[in-house]
PDB file of N, CA and C in Angstrom:
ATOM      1  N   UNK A   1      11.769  98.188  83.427  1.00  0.00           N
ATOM      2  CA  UNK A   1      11.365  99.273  82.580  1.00  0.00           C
ATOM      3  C   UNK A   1      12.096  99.143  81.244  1.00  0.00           C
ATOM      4  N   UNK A   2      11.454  99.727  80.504  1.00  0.00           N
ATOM      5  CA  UNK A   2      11.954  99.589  79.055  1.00  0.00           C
ATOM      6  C   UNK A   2      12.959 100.225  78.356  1.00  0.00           C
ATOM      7  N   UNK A   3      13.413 100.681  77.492  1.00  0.00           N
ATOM      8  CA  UNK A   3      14.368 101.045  77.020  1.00  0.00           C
ATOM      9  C   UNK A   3      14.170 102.122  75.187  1.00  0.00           C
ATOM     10  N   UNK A   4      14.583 103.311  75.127  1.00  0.00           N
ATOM     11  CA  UNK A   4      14.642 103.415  74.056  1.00  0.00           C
ATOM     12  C   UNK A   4      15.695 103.505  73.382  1.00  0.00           C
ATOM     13  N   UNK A   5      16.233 102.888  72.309  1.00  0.00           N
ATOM     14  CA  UNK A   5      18.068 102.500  71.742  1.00  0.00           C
ATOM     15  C   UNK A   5      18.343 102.942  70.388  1.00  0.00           C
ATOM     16  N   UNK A   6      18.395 104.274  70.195  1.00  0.00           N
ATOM     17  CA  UNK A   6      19.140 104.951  69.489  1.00  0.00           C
ATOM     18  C   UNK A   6      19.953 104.190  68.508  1.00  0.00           C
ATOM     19  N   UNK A   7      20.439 104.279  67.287  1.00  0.00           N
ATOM     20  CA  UNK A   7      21.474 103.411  66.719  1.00  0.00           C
ATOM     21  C   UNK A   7      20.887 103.508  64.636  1.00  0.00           C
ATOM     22  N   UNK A   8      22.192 103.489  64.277  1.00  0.00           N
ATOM     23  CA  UNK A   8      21.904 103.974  62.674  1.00  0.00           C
ATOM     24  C   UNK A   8      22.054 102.644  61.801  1.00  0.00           C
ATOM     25  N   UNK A   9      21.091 103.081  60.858  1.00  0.00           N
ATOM     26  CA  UNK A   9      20.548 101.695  60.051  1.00  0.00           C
ATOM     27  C   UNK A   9      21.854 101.782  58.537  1.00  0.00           C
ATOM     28  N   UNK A  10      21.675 100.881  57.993  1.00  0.00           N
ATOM     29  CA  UNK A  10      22.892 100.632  57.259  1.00  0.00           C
ATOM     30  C   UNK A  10      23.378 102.013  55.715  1.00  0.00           C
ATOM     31  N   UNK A  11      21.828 102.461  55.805  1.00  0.00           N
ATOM     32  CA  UNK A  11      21.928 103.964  55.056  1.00  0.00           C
ATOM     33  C   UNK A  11      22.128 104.988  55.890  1.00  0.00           C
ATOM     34  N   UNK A  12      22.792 105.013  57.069  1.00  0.00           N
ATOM     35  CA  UNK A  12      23.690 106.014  57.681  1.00  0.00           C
ATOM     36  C   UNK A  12      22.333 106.606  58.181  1.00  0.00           C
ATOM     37  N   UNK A  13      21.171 106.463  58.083  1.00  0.00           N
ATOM     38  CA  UNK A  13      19.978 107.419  58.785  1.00  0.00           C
ATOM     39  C   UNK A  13      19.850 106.598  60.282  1.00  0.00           C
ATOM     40  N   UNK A  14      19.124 107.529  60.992  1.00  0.00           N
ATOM     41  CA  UNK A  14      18.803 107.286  62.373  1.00  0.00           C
ATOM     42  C   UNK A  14      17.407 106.689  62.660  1.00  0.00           C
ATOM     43  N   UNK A  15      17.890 105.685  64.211  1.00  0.00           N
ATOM     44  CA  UNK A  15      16.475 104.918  64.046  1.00  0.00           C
ATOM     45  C   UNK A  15      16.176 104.893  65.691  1.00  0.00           C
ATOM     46  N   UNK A  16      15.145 104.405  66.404  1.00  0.00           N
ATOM     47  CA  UNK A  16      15.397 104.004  67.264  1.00  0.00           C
ATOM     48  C   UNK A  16      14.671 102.726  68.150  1.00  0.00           C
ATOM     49  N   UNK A  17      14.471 101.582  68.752  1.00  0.00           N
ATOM     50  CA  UNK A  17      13.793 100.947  68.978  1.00  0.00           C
ATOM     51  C   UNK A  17      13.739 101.052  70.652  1.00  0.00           C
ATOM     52  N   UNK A  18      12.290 100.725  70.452  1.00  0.00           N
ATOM     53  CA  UNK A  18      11.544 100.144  72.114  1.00  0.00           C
ATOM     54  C   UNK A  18      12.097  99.025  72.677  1.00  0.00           C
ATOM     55  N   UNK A  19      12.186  98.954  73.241  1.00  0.00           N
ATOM     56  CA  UNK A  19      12.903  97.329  74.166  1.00  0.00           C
ATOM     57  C   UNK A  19      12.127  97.300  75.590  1.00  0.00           C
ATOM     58  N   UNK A  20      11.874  96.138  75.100  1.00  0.00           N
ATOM     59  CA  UNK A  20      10.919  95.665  76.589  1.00  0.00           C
ATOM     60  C   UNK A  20      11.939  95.300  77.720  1.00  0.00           C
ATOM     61  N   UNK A  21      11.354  95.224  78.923  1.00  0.00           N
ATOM     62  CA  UNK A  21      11.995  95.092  80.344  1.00  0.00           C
ATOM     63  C   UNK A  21      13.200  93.762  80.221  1.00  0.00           C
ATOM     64  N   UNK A  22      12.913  93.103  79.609  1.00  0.00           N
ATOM     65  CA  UNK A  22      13.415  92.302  79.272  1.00  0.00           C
ATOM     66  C   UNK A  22      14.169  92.283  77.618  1.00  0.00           C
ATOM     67  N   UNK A  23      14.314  92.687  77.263  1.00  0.00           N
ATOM     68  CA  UNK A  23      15.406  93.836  76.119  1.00  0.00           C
ATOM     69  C   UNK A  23      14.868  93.299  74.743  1.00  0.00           C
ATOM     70  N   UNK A  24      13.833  92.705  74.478  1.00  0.00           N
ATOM     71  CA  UNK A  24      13.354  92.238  73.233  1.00  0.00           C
ATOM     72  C   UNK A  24      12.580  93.718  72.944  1.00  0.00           C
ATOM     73  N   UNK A  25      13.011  93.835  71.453  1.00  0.00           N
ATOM     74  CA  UNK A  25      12.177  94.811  70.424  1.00  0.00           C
ATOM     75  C   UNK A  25      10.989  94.520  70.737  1.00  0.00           C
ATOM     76  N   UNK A  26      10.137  95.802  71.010  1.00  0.00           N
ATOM     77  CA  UNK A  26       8.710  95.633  70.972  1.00  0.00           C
ATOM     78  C   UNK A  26       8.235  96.754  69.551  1.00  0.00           C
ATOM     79  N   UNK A  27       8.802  97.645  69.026  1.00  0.00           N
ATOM     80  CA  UNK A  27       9.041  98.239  67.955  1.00  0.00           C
ATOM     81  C   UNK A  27      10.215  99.603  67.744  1.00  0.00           C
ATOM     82  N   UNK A  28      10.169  99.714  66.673  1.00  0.00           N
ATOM     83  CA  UNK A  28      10.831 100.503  65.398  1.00  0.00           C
ATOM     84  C   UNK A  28      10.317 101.553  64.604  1.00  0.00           C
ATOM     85  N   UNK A  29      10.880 102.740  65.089  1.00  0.00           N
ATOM     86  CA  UNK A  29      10.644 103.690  64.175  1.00  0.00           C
ATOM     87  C   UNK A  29      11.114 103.485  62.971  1.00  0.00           C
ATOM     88  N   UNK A  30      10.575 105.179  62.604  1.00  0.00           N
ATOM     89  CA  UNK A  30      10.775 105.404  61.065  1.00  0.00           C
ATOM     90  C   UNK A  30      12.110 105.769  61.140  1.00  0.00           C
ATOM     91  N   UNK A  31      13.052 106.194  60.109  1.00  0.00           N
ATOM     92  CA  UNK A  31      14.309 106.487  59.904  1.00  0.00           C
ATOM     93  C   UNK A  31      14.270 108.297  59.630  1.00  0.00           C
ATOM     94  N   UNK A  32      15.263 108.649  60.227  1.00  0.00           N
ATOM     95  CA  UNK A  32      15.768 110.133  60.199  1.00  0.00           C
ATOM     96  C   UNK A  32      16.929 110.458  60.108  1.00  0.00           C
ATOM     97  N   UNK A  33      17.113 111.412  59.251  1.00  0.00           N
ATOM     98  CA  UNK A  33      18.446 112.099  58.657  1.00  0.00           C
ATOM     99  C   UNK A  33      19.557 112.202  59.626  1.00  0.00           C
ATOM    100  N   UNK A  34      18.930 113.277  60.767  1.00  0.00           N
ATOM    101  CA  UNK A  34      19.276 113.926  62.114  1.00  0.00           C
ATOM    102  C   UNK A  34      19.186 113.291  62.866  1.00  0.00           C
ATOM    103  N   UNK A  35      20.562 112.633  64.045  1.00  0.00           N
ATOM    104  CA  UNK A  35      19.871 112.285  65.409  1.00  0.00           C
ATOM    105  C   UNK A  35      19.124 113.156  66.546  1.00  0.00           C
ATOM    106  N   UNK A  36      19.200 114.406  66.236  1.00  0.00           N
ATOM    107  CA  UNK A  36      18.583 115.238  66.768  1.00  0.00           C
ATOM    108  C   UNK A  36      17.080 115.133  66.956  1.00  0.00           C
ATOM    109  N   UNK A  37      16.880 114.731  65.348  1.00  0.00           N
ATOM    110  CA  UNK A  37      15.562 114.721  65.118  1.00  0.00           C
ATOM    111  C   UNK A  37      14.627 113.385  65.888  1.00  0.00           C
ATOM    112  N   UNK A  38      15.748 112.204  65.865  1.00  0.00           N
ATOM    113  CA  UNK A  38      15.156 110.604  66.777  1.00  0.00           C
ATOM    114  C   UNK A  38      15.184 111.595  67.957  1.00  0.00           C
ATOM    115  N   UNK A  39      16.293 111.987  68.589  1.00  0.00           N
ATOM    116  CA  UNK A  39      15.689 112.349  70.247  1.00  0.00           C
ATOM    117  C   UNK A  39      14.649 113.175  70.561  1.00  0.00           C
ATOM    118  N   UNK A  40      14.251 114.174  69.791  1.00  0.00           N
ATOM    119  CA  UNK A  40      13.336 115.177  69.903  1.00  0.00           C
ATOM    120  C   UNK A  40      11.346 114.307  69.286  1.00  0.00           C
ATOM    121  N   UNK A  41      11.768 113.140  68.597  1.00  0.00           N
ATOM    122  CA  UNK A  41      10.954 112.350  68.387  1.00  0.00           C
ATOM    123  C   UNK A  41      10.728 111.369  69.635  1.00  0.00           C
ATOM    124  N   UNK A  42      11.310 110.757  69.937  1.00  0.00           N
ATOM    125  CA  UNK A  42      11.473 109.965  71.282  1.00  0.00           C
ATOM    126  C   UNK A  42      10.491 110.857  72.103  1.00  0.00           C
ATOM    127  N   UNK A  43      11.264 112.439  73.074  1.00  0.00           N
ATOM    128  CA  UNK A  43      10.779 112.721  73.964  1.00  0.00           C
ATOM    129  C   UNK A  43       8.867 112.846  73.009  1.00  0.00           C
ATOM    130  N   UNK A  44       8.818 113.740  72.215  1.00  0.00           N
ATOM    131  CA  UNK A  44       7.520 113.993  72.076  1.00  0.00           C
ATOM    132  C   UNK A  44       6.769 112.879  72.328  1.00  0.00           C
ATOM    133  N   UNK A  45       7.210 111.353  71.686  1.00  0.00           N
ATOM    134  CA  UNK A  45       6.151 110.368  72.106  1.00  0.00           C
ATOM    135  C   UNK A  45       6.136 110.063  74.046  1.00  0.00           C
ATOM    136  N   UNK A  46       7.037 110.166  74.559  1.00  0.00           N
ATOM    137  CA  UNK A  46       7.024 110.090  75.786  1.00  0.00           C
ATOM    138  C   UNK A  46       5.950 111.036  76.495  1.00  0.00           C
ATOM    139  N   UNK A  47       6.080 112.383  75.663  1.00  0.00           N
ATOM    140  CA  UNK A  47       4.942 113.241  76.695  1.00  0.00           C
ATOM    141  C   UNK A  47       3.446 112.819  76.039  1.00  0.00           C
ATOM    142  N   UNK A  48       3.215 112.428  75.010  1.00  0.00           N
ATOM    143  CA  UNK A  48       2.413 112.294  74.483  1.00  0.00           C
ATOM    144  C   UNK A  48       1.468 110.658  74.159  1.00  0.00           C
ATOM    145  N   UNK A  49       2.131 109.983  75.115  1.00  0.00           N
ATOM    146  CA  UNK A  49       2.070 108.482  74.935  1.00  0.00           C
ATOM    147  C   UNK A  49       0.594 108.252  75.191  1.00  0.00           C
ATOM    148  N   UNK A  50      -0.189 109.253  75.982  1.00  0.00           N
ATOM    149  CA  UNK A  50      -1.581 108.939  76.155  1.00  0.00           C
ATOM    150  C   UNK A  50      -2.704 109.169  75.034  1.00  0.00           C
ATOM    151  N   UNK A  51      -2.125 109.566  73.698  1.00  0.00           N
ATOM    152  CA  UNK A  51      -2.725 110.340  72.584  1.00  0.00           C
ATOM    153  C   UNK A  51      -2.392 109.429  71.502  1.00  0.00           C
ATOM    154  N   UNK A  52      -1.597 108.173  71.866  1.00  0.00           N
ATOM    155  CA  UNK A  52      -0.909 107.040  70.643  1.00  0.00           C
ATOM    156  C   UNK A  52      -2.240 106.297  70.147  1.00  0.00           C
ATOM    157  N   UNK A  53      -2.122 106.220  68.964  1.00  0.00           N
ATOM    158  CA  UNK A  53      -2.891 105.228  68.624  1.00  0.00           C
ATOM    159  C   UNK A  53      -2.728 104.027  67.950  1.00  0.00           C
ATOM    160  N   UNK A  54      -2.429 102.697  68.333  1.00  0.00           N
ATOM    161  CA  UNK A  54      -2.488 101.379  67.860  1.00  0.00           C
ATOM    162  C   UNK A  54      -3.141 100.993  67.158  1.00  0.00           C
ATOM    163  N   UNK A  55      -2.681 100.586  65.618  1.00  0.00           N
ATOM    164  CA  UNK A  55      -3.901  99.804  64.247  1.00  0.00           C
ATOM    165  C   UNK A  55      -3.002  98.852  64.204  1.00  0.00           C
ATOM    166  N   UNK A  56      -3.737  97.574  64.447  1.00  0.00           N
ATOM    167  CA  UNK A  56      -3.646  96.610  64.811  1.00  0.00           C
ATOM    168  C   UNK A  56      -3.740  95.607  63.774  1.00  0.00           C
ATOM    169  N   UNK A  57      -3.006  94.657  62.778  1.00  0.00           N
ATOM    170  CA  UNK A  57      -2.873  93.680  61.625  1.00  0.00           C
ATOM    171  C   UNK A  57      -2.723  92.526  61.911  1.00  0.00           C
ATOM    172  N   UNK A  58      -2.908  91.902  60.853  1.00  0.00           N
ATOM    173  CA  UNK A  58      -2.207  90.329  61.043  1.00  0.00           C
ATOM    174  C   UNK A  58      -2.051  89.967  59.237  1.00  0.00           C
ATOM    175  N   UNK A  59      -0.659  89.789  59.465  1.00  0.00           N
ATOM    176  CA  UNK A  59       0.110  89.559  57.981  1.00  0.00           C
ATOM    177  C   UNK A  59      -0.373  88.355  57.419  1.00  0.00           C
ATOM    178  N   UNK A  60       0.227  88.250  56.495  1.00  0.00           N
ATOM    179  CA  UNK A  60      -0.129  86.975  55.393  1.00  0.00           C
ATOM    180  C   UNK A  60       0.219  85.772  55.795  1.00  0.00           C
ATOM    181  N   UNK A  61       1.227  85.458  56.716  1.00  0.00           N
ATOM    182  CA  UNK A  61       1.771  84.500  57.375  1.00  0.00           C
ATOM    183  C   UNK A  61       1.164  84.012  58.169  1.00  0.00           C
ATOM    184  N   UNK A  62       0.221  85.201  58.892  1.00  0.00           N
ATOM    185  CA  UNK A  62      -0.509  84.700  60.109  1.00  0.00           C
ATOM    186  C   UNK A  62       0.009  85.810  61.469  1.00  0.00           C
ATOM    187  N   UNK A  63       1.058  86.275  61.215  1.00  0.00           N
ATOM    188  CA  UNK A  63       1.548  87.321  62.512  1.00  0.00           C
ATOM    189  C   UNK A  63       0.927  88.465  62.833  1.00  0.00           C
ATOM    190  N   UNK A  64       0.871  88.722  64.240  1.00  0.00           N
ATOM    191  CA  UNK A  64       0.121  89.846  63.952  1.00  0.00           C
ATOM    192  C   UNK A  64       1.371  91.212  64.494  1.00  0.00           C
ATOM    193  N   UNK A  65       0.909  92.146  64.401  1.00  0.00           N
ATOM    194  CA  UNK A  65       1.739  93.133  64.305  1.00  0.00           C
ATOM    195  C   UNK A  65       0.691  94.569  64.875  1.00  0.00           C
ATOM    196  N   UNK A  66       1.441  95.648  65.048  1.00  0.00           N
ATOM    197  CA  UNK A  66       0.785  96.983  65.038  1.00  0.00           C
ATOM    198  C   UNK A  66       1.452  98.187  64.105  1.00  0.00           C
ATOM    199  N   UNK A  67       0.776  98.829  64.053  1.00  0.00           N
ATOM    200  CA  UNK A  67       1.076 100.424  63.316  1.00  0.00           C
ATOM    201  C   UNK A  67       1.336 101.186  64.512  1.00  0.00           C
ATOM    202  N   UNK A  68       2.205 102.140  64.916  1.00  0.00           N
ATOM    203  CA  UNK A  68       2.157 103.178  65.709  1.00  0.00           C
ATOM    204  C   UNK A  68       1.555 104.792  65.793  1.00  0.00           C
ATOM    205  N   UNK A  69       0.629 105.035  65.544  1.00  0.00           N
ATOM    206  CA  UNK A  69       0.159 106.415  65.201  1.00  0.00           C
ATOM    207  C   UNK A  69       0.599 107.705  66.442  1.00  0.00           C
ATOM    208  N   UNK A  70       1.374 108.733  66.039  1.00  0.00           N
ATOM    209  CA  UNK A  70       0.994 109.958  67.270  1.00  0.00           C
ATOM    210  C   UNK A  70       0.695 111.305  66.065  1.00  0.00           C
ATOM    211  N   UNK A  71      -0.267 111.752  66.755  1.00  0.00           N
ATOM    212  CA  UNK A  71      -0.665 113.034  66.227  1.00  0.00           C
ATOM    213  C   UNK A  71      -1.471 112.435  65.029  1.00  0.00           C
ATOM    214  N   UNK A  72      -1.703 111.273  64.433  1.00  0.00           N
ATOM    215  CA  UNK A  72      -2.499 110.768  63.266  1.00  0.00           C
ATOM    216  C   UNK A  72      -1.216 110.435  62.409  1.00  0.00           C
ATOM    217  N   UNK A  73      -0.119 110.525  62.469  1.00  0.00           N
ATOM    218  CA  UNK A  73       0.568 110.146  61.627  1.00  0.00           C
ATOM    219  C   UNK A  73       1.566 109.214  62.332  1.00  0.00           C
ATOM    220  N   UNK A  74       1.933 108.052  61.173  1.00  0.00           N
ATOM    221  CA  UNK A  74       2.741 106.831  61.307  1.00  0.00           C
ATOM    222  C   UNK A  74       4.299 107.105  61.891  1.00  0.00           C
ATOM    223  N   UNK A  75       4.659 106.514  63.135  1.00  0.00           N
ATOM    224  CA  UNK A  75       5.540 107.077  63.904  1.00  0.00           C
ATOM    225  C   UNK A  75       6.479 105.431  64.109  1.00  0.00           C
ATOM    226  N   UNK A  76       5.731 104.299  64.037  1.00  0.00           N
ATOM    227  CA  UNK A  76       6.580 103.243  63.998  1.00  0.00           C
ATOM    228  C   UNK A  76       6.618 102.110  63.996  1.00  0.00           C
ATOM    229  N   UNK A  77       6.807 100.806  63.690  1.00  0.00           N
ATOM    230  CA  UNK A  77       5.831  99.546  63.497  1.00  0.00           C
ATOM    231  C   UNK A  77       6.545  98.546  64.417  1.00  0.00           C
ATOM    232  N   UNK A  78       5.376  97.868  64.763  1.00  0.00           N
ATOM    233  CA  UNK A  78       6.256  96.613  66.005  1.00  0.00           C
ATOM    234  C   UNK A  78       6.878  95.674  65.228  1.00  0.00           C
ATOM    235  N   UNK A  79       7.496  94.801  65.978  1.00  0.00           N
ATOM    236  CA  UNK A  79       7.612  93.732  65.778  1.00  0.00           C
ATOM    237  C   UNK A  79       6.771  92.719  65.166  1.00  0.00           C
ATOM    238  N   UNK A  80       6.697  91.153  65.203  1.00  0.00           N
ATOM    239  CA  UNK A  80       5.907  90.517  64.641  1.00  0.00           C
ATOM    240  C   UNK A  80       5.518  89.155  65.634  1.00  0.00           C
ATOM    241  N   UNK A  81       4.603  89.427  65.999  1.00  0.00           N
ATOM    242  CA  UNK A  81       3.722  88.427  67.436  1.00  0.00           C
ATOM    243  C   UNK A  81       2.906  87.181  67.020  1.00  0.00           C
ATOM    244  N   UNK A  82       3.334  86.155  67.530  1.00  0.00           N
ATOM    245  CA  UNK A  82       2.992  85.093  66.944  1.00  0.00           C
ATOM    246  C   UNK A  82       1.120  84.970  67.551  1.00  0.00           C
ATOM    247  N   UNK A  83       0.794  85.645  68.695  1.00  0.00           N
ATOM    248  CA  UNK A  83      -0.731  85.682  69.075  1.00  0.00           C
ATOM    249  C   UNK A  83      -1.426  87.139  69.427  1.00  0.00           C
ATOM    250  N   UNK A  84      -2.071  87.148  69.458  1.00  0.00           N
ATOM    251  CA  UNK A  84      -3.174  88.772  69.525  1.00  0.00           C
ATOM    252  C   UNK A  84      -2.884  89.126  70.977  1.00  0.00           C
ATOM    253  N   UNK A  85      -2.649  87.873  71.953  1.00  0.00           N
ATOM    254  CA  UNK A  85      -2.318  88.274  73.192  1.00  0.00           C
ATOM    255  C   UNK A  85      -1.162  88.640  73.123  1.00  0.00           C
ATOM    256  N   UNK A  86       0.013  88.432  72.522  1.00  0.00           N
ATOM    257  CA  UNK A  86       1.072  88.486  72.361  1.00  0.00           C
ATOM    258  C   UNK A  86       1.342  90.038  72.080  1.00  0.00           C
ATOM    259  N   UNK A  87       0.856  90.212  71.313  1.00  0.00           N
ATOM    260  CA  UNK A  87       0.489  91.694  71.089  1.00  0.00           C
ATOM    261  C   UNK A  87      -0.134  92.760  71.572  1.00  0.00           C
ATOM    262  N   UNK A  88      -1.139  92.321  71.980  1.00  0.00           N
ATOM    263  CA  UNK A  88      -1.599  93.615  73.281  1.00  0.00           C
ATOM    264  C   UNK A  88      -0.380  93.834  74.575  1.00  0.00           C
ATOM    265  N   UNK A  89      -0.208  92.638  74.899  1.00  0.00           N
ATOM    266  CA  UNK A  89       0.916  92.329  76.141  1.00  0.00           C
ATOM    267  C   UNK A  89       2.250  93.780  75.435  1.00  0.00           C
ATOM    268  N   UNK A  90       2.630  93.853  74.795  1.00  0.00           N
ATOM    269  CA  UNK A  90       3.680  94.546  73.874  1.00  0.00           C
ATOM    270  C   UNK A  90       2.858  95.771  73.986  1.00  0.00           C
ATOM    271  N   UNK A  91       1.666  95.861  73.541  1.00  0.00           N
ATOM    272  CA  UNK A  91       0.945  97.719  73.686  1.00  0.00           C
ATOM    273  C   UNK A  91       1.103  97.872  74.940  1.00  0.00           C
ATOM    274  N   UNK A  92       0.848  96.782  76.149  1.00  0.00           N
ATOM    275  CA  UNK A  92       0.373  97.378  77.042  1.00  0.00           C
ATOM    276  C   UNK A  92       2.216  97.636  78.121  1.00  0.00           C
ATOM    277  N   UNK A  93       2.983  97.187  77.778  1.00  0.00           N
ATOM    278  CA  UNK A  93       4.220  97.298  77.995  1.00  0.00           C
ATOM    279  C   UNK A  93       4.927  98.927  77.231  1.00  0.00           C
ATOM    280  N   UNK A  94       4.261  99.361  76.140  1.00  0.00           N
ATOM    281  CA  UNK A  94       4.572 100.621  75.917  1.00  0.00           C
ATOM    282  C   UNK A  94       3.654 101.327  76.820  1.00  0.00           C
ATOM    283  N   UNK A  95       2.611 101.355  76.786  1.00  0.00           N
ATOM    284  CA  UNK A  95       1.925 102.282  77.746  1.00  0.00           C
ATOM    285  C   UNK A  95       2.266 102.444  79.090  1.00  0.00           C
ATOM    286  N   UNK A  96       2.399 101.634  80.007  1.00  0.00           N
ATOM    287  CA  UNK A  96       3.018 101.324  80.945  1.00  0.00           C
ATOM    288  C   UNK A  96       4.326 101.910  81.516  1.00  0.00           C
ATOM    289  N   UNK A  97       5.124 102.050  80.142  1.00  0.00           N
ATOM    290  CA  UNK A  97       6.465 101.909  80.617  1.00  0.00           C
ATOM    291  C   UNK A  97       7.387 103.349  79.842  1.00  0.00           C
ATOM    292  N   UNK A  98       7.216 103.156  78.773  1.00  0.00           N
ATOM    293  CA  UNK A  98       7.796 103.725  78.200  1.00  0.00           C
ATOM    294  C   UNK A  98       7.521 105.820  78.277  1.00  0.00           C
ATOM    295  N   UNK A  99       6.911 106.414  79.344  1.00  0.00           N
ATOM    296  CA  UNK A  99       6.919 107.786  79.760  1.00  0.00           C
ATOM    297  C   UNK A  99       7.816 107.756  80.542  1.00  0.00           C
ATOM    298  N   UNK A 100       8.570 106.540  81.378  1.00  0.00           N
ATOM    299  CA  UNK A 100      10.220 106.705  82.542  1.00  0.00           C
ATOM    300  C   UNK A 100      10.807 105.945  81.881  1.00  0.00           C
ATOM    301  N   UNK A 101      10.918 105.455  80.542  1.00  0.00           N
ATOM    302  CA  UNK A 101      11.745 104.841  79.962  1.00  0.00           C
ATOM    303  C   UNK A 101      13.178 105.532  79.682  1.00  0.00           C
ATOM    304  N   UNK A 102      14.446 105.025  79.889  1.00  0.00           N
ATOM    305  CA  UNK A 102      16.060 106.027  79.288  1.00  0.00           C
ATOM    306  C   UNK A 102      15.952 105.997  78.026  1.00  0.00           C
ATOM    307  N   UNK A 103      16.945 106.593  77.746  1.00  0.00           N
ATOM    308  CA  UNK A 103      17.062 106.703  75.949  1.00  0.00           C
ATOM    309  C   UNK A 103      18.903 106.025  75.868  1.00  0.00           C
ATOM    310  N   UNK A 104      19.281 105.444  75.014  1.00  0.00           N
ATOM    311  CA  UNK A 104      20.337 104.802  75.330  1.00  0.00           C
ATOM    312  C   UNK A 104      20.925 104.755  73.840  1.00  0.00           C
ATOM    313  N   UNK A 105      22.223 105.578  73.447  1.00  0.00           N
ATOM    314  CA  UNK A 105      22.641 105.866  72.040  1.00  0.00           C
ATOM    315  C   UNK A 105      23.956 105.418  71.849  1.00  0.00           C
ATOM    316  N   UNK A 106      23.391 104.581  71.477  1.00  0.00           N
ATOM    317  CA  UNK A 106      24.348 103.649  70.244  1.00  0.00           C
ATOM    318  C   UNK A 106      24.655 103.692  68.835  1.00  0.00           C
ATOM    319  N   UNK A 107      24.842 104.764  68.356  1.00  0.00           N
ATOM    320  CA  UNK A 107      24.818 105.278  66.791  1.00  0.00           C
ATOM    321  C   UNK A 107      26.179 105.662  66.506  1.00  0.00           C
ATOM    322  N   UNK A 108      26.945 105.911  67.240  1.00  0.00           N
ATOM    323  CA  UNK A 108      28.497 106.095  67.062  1.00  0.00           C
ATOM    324  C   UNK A 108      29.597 104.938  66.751  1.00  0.00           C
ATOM    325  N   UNK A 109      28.600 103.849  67.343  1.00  0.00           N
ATOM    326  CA  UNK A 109      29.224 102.355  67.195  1.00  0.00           C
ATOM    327  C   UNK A 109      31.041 102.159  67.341  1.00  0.00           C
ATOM    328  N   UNK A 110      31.142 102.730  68.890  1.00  0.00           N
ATOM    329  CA  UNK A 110      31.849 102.846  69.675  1.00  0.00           C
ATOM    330  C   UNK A 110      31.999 101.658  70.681  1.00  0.00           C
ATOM    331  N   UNK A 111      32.550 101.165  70.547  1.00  0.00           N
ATOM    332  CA  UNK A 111      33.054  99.357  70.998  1.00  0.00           C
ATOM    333  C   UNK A 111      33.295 100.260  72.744  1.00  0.00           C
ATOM    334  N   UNK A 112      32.578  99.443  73.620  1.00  0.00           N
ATOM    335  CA  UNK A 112      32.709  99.252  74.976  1.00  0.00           C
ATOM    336  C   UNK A 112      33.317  99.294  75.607  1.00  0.00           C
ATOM    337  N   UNK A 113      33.497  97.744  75.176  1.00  0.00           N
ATOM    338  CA  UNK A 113      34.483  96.643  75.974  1.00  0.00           C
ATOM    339  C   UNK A 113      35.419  96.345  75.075  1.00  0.00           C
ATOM    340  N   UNK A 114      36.126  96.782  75.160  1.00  0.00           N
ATOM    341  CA  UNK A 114      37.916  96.694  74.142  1.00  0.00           C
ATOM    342  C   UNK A 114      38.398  95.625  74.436  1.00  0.00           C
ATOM    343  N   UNK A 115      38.887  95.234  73.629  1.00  0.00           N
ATOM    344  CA  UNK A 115      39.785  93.811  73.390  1.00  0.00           C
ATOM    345  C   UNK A 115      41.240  93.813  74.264  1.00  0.00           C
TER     346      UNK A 115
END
């Protein structure tokens, strides 16, 4: 099962990414002020994961990628998939997974395992 990982981007705002069963980014939200606001974002897509909608690209390079839509508005963008299968495989790993997915916060950047 997948993973959602909490953790702040280098302008001190909050972010959080999907991680597949196997702990590779499958995508990335948008950034928020509040961590309050990522967790309360998190759960809503969790109850609401059957209402997501996937727009689906392929960049200039050749990669293809997705948009994340909930409620009609842009909620978070994947990664970058070298095939179209590659990419559904990744939708269909959020759908799947991510309504019993943990939430796992790393934004305090609080060392573990001490030296």
């Amino acid at each position: 099962m997948g993973a959602f990982v909490i953790s702040k981007r280098f302008n001190d705002e909050y972010k959080f990414v999907f991680t597949s069963r196997k702990g590779k980014a499958i995508f990335t939200s948008l950034s928020y002020e509040l961590k309050f606001e990522c967790e309360e974002d998190i759960e809503k897509f969790k109850l609401n994961i059957e209402s997501a909608d996937f727009l689906k690209f392929k960049s200039n390079n050749g990669k293809y990628f997705f948009k994340l839509l909930l409620s009609g508005e842009h909620f978070a963008t994947s990664r970058k998939y070298t095939t179209q299968l590659r990419l559904q495989k990744g939708i269909d790993e959020i759908v799947k997974y991510a309504s019993q997915s943990e939430i796992l916060d790393f934004s305090e950047n609080n060392f573990i395992f001490l030296d």
